[in-house]
C-alpha atoms as a PDB file:
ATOM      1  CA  UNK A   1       0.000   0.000   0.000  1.00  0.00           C
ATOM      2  CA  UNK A   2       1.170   3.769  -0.855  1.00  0.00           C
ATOM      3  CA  UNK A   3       1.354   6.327   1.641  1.00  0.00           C
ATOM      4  CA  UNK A   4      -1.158   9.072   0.682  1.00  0.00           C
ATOM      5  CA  UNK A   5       1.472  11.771   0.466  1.00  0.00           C
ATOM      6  CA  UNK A   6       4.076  10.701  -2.032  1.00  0.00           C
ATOM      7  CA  UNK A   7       4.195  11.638  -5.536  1.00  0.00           C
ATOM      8  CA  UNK A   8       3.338   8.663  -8.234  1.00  0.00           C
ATOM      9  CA  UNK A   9       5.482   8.189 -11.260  1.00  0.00           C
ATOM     10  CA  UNK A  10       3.557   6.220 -13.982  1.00  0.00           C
ATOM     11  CA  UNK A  11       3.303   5.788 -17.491  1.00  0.00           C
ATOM     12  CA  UNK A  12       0.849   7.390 -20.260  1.00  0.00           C
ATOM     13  CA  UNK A  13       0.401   7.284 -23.881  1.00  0.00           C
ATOM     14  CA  UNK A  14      -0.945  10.538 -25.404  1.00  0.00           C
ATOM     15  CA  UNK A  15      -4.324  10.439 -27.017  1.00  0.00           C
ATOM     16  CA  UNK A  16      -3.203  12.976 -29.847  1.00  0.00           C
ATOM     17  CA  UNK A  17       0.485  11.710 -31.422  1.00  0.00           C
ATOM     18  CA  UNK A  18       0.357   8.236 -29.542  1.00  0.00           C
ATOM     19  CA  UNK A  19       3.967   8.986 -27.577  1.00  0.00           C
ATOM     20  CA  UNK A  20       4.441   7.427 -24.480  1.00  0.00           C
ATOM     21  CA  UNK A  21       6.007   9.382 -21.315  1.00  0.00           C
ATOM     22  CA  UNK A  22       5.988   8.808 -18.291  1.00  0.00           C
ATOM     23  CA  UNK A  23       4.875  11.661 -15.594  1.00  0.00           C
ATOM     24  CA  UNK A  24       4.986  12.520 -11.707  1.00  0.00           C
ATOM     25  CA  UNK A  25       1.675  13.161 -10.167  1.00  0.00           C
ATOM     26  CA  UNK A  26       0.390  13.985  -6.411  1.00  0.00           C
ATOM     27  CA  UNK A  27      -0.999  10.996  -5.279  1.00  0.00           C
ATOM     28  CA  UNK A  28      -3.891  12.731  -3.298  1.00  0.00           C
ATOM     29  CA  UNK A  29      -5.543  14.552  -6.339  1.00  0.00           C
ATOM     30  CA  UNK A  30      -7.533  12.716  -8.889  1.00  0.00           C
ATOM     31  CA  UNK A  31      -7.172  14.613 -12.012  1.00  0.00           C
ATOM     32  CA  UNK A  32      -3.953  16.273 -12.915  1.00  0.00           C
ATOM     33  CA  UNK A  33      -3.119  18.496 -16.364  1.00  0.00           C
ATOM     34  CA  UNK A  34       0.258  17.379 -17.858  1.00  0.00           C
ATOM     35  CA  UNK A  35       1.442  18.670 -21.061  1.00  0.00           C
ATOM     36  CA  UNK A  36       2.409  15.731 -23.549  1.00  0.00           C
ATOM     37  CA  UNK A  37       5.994  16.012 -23.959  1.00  0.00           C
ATOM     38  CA  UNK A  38       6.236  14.995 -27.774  1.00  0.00           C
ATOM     39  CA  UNK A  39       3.379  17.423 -29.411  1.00  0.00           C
ATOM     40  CA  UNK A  40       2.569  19.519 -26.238  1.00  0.00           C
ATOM     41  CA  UNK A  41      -0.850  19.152 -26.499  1.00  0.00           C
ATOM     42  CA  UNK A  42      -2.424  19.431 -22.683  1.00  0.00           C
ATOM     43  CA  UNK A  43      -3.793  16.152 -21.335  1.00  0.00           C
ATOM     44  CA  UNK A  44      -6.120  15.980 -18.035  1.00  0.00           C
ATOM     45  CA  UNK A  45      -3.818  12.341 -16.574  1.00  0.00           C
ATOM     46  CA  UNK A  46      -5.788  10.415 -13.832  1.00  0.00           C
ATOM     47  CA  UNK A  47      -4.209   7.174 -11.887  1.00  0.00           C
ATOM     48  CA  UNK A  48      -5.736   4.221 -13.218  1.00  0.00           C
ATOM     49  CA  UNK A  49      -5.133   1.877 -10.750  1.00  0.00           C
ATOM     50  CA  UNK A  50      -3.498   2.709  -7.076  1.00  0.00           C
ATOM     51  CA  UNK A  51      -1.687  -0.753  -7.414  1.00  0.00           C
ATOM     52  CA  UNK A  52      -0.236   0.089 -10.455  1.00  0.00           C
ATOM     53  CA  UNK A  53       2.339   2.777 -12.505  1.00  0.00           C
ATOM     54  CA  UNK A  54      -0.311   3.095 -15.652  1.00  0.00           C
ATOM     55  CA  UNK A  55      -1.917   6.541 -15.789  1.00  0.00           C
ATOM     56  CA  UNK A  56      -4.923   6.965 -17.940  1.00  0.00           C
ATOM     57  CA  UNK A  57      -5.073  10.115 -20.552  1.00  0.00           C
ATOM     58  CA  UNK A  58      -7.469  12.129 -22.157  1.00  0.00           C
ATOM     59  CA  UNK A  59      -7.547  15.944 -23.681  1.00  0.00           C
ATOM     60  CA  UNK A  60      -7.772  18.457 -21.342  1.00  0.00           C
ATOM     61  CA  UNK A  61     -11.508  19.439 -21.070  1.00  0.00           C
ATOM     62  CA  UNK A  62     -10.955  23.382 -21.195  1.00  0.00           C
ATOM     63  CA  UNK A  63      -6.785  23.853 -22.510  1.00  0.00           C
ATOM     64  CA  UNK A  64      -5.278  27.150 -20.957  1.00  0.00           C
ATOM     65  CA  UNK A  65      -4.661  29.761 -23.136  1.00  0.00           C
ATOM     66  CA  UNK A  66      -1.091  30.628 -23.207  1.00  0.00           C
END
C-alpha cells in the first residue's frame, strides 16, 4: 500500500500523437493536467489503478490559453 502523500510516477500514452512518457503526479488529487511532452498538447492524466504505474489520458476538457 502507498502512503497518501508521495508523488506517483507512472506511465501514459498521449491520445493525440500516440507517444508514451511517463509523468509525476500527487498521489492525493484525482485529475492532474500534464502537457504531452512529444506534441505539447495538454492532457487531463488520472491514476488508473493505485496498485499500479499506468496513468490513464485524455484531452484536457478546457486547454489554458497561453
Amino acid at each position: 500500500m502507498r502512503d497518501t502523500d508521495q508523488a506517483l510516477q507512472g506511465m501514459y500514452r498521449c491520445p493525440v500523437c500516440g507517444h508514451r512518457d511517463s509523468a509525476v503526479i500527487d498521489a492525493r488529487g484525482t485529475t492532474h493536467r500534464i502537457s504531452c511532452s512529444y506534441c505539447d498538447t495538454q492532457l487531463d492524466v488520472t491514476v488508473r489503478n493505485p496498485g499500479t504505474v499506468l496513468l490513464s489520458a485524455q484531452l484536457a476538457e478546457n486547454p489554458m490559453q497561453s
